[in-house]
C-alpha atoms as a PDB file:
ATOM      1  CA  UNK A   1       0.000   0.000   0.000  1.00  0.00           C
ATOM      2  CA  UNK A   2       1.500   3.442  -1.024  1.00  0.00           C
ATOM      3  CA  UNK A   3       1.528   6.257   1.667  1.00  0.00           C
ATOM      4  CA  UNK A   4      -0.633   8.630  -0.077  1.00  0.00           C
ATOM      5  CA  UNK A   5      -3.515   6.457  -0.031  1.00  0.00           C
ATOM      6  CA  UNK A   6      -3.524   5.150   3.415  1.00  0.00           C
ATOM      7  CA  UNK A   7      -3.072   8.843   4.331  1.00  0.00           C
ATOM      8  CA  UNK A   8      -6.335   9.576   1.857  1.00  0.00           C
ATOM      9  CA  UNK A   9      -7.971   7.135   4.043  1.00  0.00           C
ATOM     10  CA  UNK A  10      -6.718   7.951   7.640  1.00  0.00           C
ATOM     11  CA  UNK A  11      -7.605  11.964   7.000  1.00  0.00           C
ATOM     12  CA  UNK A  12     -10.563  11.267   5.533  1.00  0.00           C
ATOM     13  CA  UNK A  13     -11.928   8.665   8.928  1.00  0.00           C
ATOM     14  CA  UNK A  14     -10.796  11.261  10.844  1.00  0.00           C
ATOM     15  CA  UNK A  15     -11.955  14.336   8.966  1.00  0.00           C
ATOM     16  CA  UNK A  16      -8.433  15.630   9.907  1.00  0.00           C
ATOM     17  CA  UNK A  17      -8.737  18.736   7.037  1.00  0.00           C
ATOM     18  CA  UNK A  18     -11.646  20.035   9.086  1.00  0.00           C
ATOM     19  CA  UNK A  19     -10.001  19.743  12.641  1.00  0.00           C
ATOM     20  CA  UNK A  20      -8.748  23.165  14.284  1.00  0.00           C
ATOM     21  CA  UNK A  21      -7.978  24.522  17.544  1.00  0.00           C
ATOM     22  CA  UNK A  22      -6.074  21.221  19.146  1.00  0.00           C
ATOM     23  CA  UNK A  23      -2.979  21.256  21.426  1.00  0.00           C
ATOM     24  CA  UNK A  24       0.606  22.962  20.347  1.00  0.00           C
ATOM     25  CA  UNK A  25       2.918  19.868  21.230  1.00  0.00           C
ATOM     26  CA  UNK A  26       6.610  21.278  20.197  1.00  0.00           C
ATOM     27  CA  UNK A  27       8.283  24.003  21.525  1.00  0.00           C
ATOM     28  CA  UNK A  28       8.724  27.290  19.639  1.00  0.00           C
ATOM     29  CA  UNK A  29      11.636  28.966  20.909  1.00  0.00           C
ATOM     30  CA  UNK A  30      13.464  25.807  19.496  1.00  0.00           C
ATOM     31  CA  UNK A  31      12.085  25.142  16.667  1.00  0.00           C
ATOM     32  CA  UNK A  32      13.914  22.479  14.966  1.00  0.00           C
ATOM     33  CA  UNK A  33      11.006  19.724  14.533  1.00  0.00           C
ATOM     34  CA  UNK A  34      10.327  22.101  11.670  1.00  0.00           C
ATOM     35  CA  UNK A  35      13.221  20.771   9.178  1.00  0.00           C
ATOM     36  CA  UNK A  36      11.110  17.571   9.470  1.00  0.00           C
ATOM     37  CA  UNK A  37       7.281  18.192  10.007  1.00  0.00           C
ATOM     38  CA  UNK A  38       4.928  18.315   6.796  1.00  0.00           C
ATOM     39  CA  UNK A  39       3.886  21.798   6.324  1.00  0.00           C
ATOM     40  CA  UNK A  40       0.002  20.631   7.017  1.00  0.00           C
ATOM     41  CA  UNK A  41       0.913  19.245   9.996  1.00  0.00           C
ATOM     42  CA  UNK A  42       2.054  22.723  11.064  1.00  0.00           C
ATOM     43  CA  UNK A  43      -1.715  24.397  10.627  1.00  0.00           C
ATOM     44  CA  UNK A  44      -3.443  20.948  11.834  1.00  0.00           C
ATOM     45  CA  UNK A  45      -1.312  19.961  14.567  1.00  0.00           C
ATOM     46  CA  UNK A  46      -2.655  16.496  13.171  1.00  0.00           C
ATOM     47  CA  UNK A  47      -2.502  13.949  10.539  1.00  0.00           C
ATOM     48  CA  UNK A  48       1.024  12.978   8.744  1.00  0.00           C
ATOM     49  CA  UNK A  49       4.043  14.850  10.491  1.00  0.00           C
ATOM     50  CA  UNK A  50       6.796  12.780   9.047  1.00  0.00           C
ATOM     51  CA  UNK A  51       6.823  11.770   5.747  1.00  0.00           C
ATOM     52  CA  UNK A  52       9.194   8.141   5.058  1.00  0.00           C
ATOM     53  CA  UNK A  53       9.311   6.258   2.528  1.00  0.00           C
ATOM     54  CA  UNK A  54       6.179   5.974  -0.319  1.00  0.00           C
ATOM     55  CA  UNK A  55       6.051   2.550  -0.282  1.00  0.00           C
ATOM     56  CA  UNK A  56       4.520   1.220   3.026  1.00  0.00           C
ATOM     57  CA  UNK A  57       5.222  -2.235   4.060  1.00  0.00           C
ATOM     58  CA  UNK A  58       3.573  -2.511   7.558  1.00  0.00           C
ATOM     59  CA  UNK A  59       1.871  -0.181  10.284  1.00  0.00           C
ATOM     60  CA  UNK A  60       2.740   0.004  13.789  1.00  0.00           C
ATOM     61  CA  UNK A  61       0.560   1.604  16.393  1.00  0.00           C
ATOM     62  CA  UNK A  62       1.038   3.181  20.040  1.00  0.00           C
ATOM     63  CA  UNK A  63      -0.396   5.295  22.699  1.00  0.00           C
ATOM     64  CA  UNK A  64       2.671   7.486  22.900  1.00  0.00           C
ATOM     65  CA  UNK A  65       5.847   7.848  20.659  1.00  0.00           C
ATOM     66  CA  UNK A  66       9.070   7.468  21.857  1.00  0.00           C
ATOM     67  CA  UNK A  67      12.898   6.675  20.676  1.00  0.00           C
ATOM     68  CA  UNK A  68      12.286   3.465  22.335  1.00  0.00           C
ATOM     69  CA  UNK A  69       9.634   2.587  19.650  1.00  0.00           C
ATOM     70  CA  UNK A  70      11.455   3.916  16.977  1.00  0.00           C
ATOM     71  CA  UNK A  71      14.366   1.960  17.483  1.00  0.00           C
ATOM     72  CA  UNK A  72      12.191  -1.682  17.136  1.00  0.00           C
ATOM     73  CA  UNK A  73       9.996  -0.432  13.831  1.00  0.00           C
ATOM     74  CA  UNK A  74      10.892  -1.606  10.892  1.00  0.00           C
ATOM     75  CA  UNK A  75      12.041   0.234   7.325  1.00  0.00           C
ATOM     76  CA  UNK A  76       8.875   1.485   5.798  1.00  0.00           C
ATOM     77  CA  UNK A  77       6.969   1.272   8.504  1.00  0.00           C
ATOM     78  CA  UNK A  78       4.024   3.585   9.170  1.00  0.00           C
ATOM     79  CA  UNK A  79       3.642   4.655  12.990  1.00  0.00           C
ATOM     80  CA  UNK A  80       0.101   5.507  14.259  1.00  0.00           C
ATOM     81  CA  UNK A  81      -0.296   7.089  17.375  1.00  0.00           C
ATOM     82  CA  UNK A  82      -2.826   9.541  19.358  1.00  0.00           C
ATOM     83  CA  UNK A  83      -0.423  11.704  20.340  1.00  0.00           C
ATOM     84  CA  UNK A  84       3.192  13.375  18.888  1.00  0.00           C
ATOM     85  CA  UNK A  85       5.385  13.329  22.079  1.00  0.00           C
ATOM     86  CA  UNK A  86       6.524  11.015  24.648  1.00  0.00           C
ATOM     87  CA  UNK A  87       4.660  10.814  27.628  1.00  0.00           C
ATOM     88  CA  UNK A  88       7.183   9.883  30.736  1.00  0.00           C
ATOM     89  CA  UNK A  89       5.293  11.093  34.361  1.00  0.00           C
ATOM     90  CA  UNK A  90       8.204  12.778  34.830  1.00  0.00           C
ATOM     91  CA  UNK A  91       8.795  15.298  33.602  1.00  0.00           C
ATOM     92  CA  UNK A  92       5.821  15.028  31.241  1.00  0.00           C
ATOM     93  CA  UNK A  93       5.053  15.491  27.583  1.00  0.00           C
ATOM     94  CA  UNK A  94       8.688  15.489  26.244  1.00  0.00           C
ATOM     95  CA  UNK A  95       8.537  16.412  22.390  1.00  0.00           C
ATOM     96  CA  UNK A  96      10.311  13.735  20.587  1.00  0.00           C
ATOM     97  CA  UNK A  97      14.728  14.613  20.219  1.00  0.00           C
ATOM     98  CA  UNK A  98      16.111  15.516  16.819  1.00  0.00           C
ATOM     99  CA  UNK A  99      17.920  12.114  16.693  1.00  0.00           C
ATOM    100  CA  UNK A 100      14.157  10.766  16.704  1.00  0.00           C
ATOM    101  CA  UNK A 101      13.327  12.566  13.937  1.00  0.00           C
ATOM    102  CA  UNK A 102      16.780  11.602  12.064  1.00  0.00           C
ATOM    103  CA  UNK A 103      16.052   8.013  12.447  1.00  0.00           C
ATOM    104  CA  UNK A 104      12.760   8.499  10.578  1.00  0.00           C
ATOM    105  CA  UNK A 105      14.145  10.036   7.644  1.00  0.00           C
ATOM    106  CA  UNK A 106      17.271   7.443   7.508  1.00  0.00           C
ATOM    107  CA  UNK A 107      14.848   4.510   7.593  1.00  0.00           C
ATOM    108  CA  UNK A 108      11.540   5.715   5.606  1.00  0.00           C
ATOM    109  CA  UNK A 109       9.574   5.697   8.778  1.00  0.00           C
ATOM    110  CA  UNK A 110       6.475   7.524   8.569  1.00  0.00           C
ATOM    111  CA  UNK A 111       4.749   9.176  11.287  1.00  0.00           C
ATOM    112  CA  UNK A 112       0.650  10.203  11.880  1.00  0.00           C
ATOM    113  CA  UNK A 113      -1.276  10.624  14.361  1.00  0.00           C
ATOM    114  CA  UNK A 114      -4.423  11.924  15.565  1.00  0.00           C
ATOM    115  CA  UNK A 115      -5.758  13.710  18.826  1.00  0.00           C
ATOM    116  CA  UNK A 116      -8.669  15.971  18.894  1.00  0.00           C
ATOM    117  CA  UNK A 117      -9.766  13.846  16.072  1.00  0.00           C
ATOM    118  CA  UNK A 118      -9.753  10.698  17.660  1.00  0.00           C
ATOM    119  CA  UNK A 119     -10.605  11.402  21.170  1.00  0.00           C
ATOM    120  CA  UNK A 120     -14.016  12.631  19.238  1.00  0.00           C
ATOM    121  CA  UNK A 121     -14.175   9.920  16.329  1.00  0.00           C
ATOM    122  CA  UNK A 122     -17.644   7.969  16.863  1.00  0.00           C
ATOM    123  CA  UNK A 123     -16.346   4.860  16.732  1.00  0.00           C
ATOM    124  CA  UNK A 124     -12.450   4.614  17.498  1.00  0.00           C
ATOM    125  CA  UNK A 125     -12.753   7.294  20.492  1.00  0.00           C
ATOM    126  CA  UNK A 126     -11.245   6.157  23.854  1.00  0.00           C
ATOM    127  CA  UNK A 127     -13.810   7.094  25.924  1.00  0.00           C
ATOM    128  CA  UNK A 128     -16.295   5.738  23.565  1.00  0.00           C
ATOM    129  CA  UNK A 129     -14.803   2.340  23.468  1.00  0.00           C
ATOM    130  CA  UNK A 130     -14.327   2.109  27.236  1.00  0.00           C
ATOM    131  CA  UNK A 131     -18.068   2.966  27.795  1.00  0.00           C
ATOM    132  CA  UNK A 132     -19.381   0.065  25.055  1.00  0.00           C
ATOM    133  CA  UNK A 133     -16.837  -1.764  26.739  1.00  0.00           C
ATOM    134  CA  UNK A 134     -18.405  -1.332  30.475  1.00  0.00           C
ATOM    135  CA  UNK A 135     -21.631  -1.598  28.914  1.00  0.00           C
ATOM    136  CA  UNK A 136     -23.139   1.899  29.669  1.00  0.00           C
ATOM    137  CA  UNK A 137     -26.651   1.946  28.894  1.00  0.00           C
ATOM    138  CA  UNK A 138     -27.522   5.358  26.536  1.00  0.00           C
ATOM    139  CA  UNK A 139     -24.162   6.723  26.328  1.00  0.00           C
ATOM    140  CA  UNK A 140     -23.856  10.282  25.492  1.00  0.00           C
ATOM    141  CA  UNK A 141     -20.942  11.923  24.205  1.00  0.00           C
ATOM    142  CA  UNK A 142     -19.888  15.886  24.909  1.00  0.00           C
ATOM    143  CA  UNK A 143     -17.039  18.186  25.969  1.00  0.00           C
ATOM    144  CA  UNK A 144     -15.029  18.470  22.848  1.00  0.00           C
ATOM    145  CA  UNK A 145     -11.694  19.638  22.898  1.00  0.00           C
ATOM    146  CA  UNK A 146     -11.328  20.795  18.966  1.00  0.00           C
ATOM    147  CA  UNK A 147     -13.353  22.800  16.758  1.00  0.00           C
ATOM    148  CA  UNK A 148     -14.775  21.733  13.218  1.00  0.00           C
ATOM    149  CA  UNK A 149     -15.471  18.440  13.762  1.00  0.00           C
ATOM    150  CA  UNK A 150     -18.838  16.584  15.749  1.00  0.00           C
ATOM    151  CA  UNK A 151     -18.602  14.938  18.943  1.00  0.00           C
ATOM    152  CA  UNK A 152     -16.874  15.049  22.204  1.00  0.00           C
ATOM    153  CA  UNK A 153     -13.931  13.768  24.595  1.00  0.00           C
ATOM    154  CA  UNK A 154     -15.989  12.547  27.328  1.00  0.00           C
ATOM    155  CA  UNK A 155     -19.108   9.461  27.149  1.00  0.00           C
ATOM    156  CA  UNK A 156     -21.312   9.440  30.070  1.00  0.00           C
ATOM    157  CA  UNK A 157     -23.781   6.447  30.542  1.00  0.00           C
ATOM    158  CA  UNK A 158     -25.730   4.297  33.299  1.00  0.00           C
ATOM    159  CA  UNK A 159     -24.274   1.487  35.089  1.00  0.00           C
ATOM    160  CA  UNK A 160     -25.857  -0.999  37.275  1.00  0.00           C
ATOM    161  CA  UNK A 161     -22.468  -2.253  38.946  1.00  0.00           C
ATOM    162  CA  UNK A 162     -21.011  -1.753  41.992  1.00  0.00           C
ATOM    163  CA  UNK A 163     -17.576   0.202  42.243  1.00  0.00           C
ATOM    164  CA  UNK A 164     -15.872  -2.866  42.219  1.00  0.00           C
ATOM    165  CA  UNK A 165     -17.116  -4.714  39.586  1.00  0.00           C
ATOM    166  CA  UNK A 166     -16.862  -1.608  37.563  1.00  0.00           C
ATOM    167  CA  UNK A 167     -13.232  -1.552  38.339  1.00  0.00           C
ATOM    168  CA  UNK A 168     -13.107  -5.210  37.659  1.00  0.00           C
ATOM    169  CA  UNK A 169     -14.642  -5.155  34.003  1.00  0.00           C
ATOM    170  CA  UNK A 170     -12.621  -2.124  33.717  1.00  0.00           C
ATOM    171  CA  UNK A 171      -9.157  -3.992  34.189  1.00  0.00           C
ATOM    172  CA  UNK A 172     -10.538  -7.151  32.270  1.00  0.00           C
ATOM    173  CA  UNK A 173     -10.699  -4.525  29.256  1.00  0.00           C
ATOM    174  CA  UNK A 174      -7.373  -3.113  29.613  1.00  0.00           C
ATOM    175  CA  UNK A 175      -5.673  -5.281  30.354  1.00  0.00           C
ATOM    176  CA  UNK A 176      -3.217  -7.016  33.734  1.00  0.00           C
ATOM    177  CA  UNK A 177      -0.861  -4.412  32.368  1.00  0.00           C
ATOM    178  CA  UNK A 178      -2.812  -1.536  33.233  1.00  0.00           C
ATOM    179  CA  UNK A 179      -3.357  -0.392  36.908  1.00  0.00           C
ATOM    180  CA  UNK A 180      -6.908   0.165  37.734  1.00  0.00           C
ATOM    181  CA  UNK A 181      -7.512   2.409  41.233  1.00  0.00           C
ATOM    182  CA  UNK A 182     -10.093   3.224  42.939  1.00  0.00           C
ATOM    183  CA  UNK A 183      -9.154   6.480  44.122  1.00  0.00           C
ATOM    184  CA  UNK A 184     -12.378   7.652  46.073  1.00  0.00           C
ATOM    185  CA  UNK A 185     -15.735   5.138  47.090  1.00  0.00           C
ATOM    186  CA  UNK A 186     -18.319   7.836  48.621  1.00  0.00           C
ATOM    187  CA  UNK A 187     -20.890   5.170  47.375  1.00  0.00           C
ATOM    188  CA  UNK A 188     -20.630   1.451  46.613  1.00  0.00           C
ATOM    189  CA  UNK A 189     -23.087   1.632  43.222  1.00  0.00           C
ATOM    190  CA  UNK A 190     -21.555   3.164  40.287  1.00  0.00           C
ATOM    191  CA  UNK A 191     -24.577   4.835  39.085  1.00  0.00           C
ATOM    192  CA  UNK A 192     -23.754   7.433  35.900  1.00  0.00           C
ATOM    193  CA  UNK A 193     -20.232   6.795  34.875  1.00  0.00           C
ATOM    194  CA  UNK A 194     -18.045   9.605  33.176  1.00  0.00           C
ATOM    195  CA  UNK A 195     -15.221   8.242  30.829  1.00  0.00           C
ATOM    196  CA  UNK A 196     -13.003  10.160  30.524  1.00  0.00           C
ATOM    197  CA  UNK A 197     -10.128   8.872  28.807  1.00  0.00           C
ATOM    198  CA  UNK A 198      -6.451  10.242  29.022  1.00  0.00           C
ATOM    199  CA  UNK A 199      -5.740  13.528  30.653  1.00  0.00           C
ATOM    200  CA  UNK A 200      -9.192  14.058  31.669  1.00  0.00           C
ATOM    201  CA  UNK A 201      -9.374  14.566  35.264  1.00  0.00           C
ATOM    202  CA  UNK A 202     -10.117  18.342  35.100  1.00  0.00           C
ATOM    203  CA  UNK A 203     -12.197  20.369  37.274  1.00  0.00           C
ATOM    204  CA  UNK A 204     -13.963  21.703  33.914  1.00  0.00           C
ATOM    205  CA  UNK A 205     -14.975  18.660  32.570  1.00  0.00           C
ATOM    206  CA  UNK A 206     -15.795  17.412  35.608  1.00  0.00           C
ATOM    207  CA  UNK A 207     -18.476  20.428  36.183  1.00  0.00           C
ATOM    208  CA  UNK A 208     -20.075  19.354  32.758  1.00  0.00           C
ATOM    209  CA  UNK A 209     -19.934  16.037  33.773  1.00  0.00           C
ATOM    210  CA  UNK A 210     -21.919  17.025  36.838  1.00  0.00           C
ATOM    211  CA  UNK A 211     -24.562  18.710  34.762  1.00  0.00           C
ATOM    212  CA  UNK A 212     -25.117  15.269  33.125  1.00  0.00           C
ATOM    213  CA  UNK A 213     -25.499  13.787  36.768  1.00  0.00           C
ATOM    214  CA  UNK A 214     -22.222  11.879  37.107  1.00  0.00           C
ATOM    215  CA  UNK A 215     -21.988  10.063  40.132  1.00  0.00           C
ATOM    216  CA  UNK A 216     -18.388   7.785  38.816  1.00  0.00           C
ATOM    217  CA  UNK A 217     -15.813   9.462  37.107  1.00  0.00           C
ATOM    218  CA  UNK A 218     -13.306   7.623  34.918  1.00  0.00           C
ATOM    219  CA  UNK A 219     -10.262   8.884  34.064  1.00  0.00           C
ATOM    220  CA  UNK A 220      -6.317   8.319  33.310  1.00  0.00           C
ATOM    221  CA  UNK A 221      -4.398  10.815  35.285  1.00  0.00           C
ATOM    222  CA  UNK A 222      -6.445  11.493  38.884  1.00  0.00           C
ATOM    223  CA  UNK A 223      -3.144   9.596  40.066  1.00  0.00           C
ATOM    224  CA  UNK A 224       0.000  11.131  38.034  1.00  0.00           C
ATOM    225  CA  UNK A 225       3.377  11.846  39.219  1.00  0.00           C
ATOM    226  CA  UNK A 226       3.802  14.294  36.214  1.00  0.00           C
ATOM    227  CA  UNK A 227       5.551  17.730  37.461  1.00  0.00           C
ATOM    228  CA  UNK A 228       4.677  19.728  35.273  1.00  0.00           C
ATOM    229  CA  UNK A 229       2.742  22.416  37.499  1.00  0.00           C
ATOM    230  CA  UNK A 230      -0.172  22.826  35.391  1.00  0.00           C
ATOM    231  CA  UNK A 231      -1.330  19.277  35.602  1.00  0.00           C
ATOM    232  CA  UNK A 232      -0.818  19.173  39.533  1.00  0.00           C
ATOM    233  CA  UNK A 233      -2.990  22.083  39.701  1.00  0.00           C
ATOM    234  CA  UNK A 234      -6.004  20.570  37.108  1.00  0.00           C
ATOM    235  CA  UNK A 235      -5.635  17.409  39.522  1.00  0.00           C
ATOM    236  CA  UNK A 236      -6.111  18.884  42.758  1.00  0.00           C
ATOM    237  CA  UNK A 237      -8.430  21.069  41.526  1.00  0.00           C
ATOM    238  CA  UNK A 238     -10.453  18.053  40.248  1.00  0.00           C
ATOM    239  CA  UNK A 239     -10.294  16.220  43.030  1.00  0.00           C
ATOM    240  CA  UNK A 240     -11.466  18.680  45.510  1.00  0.00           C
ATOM    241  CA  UNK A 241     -14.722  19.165  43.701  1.00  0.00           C
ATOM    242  CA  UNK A 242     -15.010  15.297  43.340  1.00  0.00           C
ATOM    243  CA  UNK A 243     -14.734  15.090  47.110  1.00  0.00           C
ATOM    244  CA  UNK A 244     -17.208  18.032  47.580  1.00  0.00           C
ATOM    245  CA  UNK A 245     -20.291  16.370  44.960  1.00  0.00           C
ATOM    246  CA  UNK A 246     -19.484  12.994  46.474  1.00  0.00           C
ATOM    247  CA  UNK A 247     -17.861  11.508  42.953  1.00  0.00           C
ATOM    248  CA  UNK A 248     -16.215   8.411  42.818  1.00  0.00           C
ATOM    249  CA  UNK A 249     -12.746   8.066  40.964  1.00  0.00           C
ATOM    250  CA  UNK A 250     -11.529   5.268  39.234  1.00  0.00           C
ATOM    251  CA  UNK A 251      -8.257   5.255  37.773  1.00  0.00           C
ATOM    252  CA  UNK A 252      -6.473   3.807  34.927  1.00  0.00           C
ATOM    253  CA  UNK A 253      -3.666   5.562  33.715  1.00  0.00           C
ATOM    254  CA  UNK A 254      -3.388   8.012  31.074  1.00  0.00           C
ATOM    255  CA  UNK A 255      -1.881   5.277  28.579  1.00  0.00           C
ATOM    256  CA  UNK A 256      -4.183   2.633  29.608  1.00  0.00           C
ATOM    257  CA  UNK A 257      -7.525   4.527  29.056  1.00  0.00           C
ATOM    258  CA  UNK A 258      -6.116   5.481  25.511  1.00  0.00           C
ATOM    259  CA  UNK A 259      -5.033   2.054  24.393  1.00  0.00           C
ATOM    260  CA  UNK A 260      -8.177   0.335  23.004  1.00  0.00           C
ATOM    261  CA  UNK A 261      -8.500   2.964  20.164  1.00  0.00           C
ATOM    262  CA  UNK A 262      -5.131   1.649  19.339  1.00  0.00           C
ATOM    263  CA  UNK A 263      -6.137  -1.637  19.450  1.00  0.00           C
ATOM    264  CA  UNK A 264      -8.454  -0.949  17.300  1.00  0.00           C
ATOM    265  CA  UNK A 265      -6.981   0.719  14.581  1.00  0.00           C
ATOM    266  CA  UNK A 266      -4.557  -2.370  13.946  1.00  0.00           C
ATOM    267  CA  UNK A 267      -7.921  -4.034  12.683  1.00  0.00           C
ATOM    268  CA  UNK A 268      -8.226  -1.060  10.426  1.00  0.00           C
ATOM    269  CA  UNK A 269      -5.465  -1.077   9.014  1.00  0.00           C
ATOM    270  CA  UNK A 270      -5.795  -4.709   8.824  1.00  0.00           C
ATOM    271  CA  UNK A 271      -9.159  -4.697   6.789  1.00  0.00           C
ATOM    272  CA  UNK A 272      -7.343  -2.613   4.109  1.00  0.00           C
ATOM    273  CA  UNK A 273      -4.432  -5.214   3.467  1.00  0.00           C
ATOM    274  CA  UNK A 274      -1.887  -3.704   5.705  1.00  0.00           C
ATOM    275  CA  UNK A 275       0.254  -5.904   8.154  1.00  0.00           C
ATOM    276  CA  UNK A 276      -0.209  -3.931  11.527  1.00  0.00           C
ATOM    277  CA  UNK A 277       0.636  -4.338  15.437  1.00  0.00           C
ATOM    278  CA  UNK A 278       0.140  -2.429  18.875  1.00  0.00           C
ATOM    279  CA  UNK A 279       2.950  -1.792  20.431  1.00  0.00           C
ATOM    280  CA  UNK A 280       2.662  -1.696  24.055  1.00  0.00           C
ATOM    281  CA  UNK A 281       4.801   0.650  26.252  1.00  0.00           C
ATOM    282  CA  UNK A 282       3.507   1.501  29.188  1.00  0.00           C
ATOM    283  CA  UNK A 283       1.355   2.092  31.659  1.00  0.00           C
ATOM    284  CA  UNK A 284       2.134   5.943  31.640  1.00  0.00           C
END
């Protein structure tokens, strides 16, 4: 399969021409991911940043890039991830080093990946696929986090199960790699669950989950040993108002509640004749 048509597919699932407003992930006051970034990328801050080799033998997928994962892939190998930059809890976020983007060029290694775009997709969103996959009854998404495209980050739905089978079905999903905490049990039913996936354990969100009548919240980073200031303050923030409206948190790492998508996409790129594998490296 030639790059330019599984990137015609991949931008048009995840109507990545339309997407605007999502994160800045690389610094600007070193800018010198720019000798190797497609110029789209630049506008988008999604869809193909790297461009290898046209000829593409195999994808790989992952939650988070890293040198690590470069090193293992293959010549010609497509990478697929959510997000552009490594995700170590400390210090946090760390944009991937030139000699990353060197060893892309020298081997043909493409790189895409999607955020806004997939943490709203209807079908291949994390917190989507964690809420089919706990079996919320009338899901609902909202809360998105880009502009010009439908949907949201967050799925809120009933539950008839306890805390603890919640947190049971939850870890049967993800995984035995993937820690699953109960952070806070004000009440043993689980009632209307929030998902949450990946960074989401934000006072904001957790005010419009409110709104919805969220009695669970599930999230990826209530428990994070990331330093970077401006996540300890969205976490304690969050957490006092959970405590104050009597919430429950459950936990599950920020890489763990954004693997399934990942999982999933190695089926898609499987249905359109192209080897493909997850790559696992975390939890995060």
């Amino acid at each position: 399969m030639t790059l330019s048509e599984v990137v015609a597919d991949l931008d048009a699932y995840f109507r990545v021409p339309d997407v605007e407003g999502d994160a800045r992930w690389y610094p600007d006051d070193d800018p010198y991911w720019l000798e190797f970034v497609e110029r789209d990328w630049i506008e988008r801050r999604n869809g193909l940043m790297v461009r290898g080799a046209e000829d593409v033998e195999q994808a790989t997928t992952c939650v988070f890039p890293s040198v690590r994962i470069l090193e293992a892939l293959r010549p010609r190998t497509l990478l697929f991830s959510e997000h552009p930059v490594d995700f170590e809890d400390e210090p946090g976020f760390l944009p991937l080093p030139r000699e990353a983007f060197d060893q892309m060029k020298a081997r043909g290694i493409s790189f895409y990946h999607v955020h806004g775009p997939i943490d709203q997709h209807p079908e291949v969103s994390p917190s989507r696929l964690i809420a089919n996959g706990l079996g919320l009854a009338d899901p609902e998404e909202y809360f998105p986090i880009v502009e010009g495209i439908p949907g949201g980050a967050a799925v809120i739905g009933e539950s008839t199960q306890t805390l603890d089978d919640l947190a049971d079905r939850l870890s049967a999903l993800l995984g035995p790699e993937i820690p699953v905490r109960l952070v806070s049990r004000p009440h043993e039913q689980a009632g209307r669950v929030a998902v949450v996936a990946g960074g989401g354990a934000q006072r904001t969100i957790l005010e419009s989950s409110l709104e919805r009548g969220c009695r669970t919240y599930l999230t990826g980073n209530a428990v994070t040993r990331c330093r970077l200031e401006f996540v300890q303050d969205e976490v304690r923030g969050f957490l006092a108002l959970a405590r104050q409206a009597d919430v429950a948190v459950v936990d599950a790492t920020h890489y763990g509640t954004e693997k399934p998508p990942q999982l999933a996409m190695v089926d898609w790129f499987r249905a359109r004749g192209l080897a493909a594998e997850f790559v696992p490296d975390g939890p995060k």
